[in-house]
PDB file of N, CA and C in Angstrom:
ATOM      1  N   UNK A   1      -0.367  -0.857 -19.129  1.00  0.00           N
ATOM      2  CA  UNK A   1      -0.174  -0.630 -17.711  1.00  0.00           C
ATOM      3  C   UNK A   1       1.084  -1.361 -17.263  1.00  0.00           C
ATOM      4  N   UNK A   2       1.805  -0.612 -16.412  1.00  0.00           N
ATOM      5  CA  UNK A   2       2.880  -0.842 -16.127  1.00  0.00           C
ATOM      6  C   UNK A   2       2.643  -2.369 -14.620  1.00  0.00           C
ATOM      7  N   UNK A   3       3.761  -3.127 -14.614  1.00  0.00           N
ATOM      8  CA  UNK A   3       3.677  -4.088 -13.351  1.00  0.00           C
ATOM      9  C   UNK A   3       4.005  -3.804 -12.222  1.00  0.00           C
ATOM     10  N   UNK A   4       4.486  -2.532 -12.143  1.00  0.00           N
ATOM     11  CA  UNK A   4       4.750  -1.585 -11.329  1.00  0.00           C
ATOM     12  C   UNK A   4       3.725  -1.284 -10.076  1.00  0.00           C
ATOM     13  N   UNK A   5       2.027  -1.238 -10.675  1.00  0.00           N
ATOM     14  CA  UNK A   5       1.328  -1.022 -10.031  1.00  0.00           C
ATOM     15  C   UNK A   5       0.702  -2.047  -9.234  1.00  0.00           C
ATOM     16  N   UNK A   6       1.523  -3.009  -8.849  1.00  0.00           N
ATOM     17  CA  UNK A   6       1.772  -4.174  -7.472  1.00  0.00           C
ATOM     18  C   UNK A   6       1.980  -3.489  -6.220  1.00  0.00           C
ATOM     19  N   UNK A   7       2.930  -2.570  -6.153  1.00  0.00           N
ATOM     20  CA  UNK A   7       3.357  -1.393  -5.677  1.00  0.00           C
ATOM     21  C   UNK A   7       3.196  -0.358  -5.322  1.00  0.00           C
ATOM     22  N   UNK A   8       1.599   0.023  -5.846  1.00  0.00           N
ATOM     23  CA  UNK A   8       0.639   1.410  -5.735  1.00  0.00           C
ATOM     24  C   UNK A   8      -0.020   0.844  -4.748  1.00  0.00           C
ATOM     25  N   UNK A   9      -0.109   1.841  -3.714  1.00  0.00           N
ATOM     26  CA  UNK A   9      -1.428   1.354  -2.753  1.00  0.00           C
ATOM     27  C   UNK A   9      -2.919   1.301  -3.548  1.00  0.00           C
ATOM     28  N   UNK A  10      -3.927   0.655  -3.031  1.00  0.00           N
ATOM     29  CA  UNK A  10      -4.784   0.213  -3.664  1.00  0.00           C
ATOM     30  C   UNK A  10      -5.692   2.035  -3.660  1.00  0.00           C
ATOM     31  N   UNK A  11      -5.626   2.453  -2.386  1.00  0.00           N
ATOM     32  CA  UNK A  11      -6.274   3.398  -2.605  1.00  0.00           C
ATOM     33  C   UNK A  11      -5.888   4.742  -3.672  1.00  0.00           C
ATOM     34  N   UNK A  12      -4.665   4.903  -4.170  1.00  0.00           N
ATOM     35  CA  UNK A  12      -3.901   5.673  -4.790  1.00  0.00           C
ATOM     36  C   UNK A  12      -4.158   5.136  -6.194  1.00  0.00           C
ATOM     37  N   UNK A  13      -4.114   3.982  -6.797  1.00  0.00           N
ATOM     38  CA  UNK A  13      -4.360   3.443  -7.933  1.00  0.00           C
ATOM     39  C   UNK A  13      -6.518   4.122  -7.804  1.00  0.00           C
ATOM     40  N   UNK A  14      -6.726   3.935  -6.827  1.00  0.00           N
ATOM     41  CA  UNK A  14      -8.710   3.820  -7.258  1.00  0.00           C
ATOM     42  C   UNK A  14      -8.301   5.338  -7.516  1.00  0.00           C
ATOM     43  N   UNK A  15      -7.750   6.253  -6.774  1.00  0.00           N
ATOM     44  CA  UNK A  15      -8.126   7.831  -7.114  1.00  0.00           C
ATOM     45  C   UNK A  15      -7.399   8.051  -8.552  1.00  0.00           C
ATOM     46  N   UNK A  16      -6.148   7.379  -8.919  1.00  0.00           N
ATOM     47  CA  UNK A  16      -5.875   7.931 -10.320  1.00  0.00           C
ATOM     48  C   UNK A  16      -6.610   7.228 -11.528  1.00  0.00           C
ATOM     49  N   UNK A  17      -7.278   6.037 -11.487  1.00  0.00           N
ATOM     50  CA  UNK A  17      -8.307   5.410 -12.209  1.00  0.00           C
ATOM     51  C   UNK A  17      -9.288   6.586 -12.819  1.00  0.00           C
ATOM     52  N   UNK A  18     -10.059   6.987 -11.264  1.00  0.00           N
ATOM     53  CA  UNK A  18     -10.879   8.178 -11.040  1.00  0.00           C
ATOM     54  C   UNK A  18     -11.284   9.061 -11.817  1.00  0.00           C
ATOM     55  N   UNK A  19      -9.908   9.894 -11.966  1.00  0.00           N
ATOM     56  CA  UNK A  19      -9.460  11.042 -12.835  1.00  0.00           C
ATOM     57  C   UNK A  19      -8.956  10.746 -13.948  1.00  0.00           C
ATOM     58  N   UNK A  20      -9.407   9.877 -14.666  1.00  0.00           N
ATOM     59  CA  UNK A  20      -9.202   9.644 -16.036  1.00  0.00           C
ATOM     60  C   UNK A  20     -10.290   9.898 -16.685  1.00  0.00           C
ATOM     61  N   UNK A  21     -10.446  10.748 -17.552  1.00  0.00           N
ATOM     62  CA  UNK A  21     -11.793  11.371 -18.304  1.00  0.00           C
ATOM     63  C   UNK A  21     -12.036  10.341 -19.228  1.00  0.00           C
ATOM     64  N   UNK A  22     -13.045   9.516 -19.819  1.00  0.00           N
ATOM     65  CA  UNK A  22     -13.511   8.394 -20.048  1.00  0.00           C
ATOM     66  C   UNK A  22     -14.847   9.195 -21.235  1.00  0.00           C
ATOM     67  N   UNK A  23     -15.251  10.154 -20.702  1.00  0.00           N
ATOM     68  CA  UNK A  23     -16.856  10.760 -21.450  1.00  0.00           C
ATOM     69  C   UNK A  23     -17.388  10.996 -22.532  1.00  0.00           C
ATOM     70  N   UNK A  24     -15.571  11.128 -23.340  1.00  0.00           N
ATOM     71  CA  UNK A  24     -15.550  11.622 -24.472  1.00  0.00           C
ATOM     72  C   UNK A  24     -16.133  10.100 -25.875  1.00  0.00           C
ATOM     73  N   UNK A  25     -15.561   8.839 -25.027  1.00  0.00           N
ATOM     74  CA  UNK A  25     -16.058   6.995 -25.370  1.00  0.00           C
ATOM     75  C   UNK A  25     -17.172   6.730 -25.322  1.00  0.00           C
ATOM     76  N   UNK A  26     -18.186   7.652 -24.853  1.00  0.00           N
ATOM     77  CA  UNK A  26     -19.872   7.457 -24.681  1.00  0.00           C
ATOM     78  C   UNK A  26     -19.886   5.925 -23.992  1.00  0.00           C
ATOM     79  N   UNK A  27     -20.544   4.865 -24.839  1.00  0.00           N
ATOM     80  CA  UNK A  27     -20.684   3.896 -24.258  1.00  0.00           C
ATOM     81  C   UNK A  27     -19.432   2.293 -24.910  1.00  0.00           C
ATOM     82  N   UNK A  28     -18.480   2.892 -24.839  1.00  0.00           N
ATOM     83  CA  UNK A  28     -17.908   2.326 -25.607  1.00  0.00           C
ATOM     84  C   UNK A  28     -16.808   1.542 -24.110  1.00  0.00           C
ATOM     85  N   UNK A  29     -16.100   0.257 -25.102  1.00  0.00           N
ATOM     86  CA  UNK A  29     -15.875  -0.393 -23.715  1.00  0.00           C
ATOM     87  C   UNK A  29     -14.629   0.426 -23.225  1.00  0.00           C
ATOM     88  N   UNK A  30     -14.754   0.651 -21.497  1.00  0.00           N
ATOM     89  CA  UNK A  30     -13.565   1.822 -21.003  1.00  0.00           C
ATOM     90  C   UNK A  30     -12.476   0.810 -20.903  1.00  0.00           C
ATOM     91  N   UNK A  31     -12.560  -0.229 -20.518  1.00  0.00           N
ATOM     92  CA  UNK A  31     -11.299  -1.132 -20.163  1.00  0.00           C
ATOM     93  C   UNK A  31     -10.323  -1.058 -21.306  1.00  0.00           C
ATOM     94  N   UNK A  32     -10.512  -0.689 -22.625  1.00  0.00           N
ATOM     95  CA  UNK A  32      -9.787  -0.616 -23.592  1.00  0.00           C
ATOM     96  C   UNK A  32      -9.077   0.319 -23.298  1.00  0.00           C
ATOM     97  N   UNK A  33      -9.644   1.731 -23.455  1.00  0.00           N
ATOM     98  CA  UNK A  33      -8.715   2.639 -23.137  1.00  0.00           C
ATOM     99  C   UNK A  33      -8.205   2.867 -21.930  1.00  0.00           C
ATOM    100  N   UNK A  34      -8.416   2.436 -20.907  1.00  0.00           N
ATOM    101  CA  UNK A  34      -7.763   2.209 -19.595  1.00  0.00           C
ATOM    102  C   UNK A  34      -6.356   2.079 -19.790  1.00  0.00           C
ATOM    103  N   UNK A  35      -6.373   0.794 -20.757  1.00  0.00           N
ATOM    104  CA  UNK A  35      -5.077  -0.278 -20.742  1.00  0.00           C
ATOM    105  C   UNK A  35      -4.140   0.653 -21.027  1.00  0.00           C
ATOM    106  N   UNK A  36      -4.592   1.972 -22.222  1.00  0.00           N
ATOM    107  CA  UNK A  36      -3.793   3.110 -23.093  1.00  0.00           C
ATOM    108  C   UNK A  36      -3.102   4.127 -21.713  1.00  0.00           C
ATOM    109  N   UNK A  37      -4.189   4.175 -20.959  1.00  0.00           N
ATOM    110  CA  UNK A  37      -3.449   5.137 -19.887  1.00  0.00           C
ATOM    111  C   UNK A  37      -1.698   4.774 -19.046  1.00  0.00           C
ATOM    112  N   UNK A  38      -1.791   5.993 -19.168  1.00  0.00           N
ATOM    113  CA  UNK A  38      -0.343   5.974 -18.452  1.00  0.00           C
ATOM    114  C   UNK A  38      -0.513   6.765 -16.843  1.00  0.00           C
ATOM    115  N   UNK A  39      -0.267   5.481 -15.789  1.00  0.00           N
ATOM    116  CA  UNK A  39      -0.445   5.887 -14.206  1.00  0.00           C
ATOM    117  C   UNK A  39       0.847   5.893 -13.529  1.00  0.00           C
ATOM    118  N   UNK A  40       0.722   7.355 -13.285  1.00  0.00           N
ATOM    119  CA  UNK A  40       2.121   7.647 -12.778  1.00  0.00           C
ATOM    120  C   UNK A  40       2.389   6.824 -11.053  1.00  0.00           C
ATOM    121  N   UNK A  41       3.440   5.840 -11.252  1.00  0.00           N
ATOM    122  CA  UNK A  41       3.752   5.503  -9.953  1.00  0.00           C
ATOM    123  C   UNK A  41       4.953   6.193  -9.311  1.00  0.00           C
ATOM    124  N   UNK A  42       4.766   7.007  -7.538  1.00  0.00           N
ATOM    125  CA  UNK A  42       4.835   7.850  -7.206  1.00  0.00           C
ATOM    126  C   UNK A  42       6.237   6.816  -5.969  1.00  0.00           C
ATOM    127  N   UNK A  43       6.852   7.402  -5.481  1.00  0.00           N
ATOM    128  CA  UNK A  43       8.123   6.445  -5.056  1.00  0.00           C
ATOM    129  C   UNK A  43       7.175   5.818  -3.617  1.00  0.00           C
ATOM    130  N   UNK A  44       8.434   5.222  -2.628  1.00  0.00           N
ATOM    131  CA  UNK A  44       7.002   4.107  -2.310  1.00  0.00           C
ATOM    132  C   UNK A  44       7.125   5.204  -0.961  1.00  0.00           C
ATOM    133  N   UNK A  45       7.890   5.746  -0.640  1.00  0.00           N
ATOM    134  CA  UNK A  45       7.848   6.846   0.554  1.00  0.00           C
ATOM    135  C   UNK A  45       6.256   7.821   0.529  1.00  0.00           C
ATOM    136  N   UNK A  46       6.374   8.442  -0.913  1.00  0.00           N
ATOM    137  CA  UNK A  46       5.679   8.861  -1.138  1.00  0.00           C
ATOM    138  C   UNK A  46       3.911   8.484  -1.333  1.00  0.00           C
ATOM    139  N   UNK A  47       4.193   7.447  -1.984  1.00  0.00           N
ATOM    140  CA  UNK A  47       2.520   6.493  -2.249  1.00  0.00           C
ATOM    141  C   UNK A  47       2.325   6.100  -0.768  1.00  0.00           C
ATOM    142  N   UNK A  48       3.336   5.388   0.339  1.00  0.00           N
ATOM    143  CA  UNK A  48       2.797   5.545   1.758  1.00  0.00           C
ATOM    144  C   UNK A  48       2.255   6.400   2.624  1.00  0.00           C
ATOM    145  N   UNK A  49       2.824   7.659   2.553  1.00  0.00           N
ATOM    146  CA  UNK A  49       2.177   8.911   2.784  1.00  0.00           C
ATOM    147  C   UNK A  49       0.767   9.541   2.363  1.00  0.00           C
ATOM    148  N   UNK A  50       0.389   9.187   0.850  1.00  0.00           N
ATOM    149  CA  UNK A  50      -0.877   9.074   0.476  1.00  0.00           C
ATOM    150  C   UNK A  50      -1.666   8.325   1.102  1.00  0.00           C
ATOM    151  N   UNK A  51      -1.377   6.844   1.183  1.00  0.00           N
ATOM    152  CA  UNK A  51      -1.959   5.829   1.495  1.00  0.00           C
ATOM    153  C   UNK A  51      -2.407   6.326   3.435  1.00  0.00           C
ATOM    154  N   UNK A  52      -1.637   6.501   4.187  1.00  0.00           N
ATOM    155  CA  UNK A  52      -1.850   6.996   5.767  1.00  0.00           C
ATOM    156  C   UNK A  52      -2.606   8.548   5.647  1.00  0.00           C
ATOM    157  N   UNK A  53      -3.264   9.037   4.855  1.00  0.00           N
ATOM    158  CA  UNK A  53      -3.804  10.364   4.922  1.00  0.00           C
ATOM    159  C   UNK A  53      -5.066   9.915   4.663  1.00  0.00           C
ATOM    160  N   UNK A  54      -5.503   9.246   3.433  1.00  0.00           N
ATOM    161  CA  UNK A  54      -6.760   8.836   2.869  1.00  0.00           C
ATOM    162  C   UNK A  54      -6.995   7.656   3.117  1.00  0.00           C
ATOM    163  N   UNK A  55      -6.543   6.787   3.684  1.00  0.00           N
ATOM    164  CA  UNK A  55      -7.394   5.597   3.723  1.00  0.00           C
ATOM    165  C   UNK A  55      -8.647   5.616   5.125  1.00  0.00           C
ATOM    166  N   UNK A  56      -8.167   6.335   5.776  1.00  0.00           N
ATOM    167  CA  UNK A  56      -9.324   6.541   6.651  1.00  0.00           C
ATOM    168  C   UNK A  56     -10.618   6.693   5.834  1.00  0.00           C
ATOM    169  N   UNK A  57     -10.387   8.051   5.211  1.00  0.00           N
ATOM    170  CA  UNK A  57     -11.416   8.580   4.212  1.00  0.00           C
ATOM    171  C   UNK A  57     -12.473   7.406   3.438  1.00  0.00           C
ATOM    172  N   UNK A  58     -11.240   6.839   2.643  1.00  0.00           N
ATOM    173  CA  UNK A  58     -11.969   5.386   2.290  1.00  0.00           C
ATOM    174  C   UNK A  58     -12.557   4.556   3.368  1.00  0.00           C
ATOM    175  N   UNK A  59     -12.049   4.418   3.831  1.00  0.00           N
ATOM    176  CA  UNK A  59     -12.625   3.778   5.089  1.00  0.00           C
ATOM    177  C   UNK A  59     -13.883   4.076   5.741  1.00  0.00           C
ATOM    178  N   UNK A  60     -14.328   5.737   5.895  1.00  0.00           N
ATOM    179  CA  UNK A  60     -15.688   6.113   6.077  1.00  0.00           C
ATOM    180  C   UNK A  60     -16.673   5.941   4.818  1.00  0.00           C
ATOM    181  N   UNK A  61     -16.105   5.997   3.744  1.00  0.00           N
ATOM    182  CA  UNK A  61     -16.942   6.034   2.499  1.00  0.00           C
ATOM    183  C   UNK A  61     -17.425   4.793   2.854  1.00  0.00           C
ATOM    184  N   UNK A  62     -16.651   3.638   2.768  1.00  0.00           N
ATOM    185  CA  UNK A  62     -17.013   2.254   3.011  1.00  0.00           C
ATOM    186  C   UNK A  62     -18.814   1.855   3.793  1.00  0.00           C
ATOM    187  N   UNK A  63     -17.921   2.507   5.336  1.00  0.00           N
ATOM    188  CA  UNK A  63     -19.085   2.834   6.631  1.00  0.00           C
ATOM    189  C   UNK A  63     -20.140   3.111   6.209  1.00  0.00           C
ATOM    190  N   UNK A  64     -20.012   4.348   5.080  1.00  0.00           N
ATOM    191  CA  UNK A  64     -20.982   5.053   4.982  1.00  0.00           C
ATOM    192  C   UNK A  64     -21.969   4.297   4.202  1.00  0.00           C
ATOM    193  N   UNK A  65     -21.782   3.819   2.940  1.00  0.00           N
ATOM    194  CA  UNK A  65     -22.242   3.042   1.999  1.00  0.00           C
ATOM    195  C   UNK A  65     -23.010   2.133   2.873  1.00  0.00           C
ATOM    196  N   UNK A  66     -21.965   1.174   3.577  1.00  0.00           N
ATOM    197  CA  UNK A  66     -22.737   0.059   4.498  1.00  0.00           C
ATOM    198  C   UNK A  66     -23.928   0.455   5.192  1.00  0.00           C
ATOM    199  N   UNK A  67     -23.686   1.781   5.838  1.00  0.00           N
ATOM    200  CA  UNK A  67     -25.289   2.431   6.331  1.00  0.00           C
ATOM    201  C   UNK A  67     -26.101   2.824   5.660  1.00  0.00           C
ATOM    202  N   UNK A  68     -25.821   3.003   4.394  1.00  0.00           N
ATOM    203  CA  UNK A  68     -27.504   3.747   2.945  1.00  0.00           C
ATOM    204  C   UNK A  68     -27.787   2.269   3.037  1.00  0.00           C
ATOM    205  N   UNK A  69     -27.069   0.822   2.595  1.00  0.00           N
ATOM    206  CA  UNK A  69     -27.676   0.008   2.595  1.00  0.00           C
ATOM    207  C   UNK A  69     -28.546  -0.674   3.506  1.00  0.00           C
ATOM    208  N   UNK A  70     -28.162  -0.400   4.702  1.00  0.00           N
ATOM    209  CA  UNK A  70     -28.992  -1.117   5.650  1.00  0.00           C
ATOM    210  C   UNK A  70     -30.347   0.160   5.809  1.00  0.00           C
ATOM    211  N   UNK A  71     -29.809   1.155   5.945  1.00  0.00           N
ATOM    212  CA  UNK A  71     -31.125   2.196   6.268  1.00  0.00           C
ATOM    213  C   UNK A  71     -32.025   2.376   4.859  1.00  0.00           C
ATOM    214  N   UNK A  72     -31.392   1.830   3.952  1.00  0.00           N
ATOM    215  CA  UNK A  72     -32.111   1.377   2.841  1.00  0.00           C
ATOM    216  C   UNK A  72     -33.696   0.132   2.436  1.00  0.00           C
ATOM    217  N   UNK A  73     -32.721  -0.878   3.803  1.00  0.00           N
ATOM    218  CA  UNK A  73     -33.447  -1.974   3.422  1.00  0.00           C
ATOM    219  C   UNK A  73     -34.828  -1.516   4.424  1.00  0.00           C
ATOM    220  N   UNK A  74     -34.207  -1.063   5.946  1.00  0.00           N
ATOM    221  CA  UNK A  74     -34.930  -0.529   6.516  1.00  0.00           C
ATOM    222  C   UNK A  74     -36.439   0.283   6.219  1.00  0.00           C
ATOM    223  N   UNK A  75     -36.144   1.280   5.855  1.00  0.00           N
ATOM    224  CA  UNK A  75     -37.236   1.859   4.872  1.00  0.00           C
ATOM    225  C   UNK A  75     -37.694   0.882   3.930  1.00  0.00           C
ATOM    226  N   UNK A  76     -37.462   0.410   3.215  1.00  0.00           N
ATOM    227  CA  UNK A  76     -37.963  -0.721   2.243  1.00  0.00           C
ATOM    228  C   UNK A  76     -39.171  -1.257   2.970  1.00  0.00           C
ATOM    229  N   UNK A  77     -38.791  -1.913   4.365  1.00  0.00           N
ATOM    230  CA  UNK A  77     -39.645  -2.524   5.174  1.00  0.00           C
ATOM    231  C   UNK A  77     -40.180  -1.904   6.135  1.00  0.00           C
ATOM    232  N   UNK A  78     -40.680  -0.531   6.117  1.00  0.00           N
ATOM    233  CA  UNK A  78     -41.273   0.095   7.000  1.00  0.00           C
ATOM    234  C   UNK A  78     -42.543   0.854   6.238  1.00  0.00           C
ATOM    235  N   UNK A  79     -41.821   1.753   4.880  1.00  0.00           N
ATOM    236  CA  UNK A  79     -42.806   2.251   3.764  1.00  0.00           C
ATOM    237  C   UNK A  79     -43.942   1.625   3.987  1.00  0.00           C
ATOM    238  N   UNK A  80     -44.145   0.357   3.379  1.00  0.00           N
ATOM    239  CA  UNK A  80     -45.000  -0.239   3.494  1.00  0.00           C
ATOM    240  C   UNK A  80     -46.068  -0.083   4.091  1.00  0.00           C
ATOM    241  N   UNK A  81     -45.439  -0.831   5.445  1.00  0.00           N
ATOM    242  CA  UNK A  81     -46.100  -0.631   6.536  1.00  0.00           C
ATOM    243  C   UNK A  81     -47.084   0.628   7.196  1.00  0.00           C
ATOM    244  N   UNK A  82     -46.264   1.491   6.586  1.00  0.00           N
ATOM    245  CA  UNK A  82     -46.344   3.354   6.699  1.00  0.00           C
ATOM    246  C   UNK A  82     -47.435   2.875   6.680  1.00  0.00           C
ATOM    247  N   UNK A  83     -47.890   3.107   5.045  1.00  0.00           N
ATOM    248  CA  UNK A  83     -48.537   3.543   3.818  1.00  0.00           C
ATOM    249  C   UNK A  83     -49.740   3.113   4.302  1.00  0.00           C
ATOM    250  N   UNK A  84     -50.124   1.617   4.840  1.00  0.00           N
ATOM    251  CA  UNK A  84     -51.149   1.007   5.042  1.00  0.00           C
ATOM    252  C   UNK A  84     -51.497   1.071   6.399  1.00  0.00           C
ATOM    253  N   UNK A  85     -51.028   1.969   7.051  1.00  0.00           N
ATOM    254  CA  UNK A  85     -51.445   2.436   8.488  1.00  0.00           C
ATOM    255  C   UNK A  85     -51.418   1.133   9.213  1.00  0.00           C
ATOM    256  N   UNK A  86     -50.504  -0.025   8.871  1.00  0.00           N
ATOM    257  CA  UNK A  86     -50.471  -0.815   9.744  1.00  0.00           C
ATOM    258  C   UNK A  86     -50.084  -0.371  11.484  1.00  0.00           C
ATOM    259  N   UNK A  87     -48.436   0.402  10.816  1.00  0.00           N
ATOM    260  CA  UNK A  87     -47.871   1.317  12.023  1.00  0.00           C
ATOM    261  C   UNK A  87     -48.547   2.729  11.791  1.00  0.00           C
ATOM    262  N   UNK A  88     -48.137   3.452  13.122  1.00  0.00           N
ATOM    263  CA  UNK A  88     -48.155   4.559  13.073  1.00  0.00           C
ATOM    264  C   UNK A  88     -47.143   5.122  13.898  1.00  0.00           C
ATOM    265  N   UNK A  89     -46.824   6.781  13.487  1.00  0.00           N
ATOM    266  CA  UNK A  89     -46.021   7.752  13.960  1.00  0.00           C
ATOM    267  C   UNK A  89     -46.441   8.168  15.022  1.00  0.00           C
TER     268      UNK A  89
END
């Protein structure tokens, strides 16, 4: 890997990570062949332009995640409750 990718926005480096087909290694360690890949860095006009289109995107994924977890824990601590007719609907 090039030192270059100081220089990649963070979100542009996670999507070309991404798309590196890995499946064919079964369970074998990926960081090895990672190192083998070659990630094209894109000029910085250009990687900024990426970076102001999708980072929102990332940005909801984020949101989103943060809400399965909490509406996660939520349910966790309600099931329960369901189940044993403590509460009711």
């Amino acid at each position: 890997m090039s030192s270059n990718l100081n220089l990649i926005p963070q979100c542009l480096l996670f999507s070309s990570l991404v798309n590196i087909d890995l499946s064919s290694y079964s369970y074998a360690r990926h960081f090895k062949y990672l190192k083998e890949e070659e990630i094209l860095v894109p000029p910085a006009l250009i990687a900024s332009i990426f970076k102001n289109h999708v980072a929102k995107w990332y940005e909801k994924i984020q949101q989103n995640r943060e809400c399965l977890l909490l509406l996660t824990e939520v349910r966790d601590h309600l099931l329960p409750k369901l189940m044993s007719g403590e509460i009711t609907v």
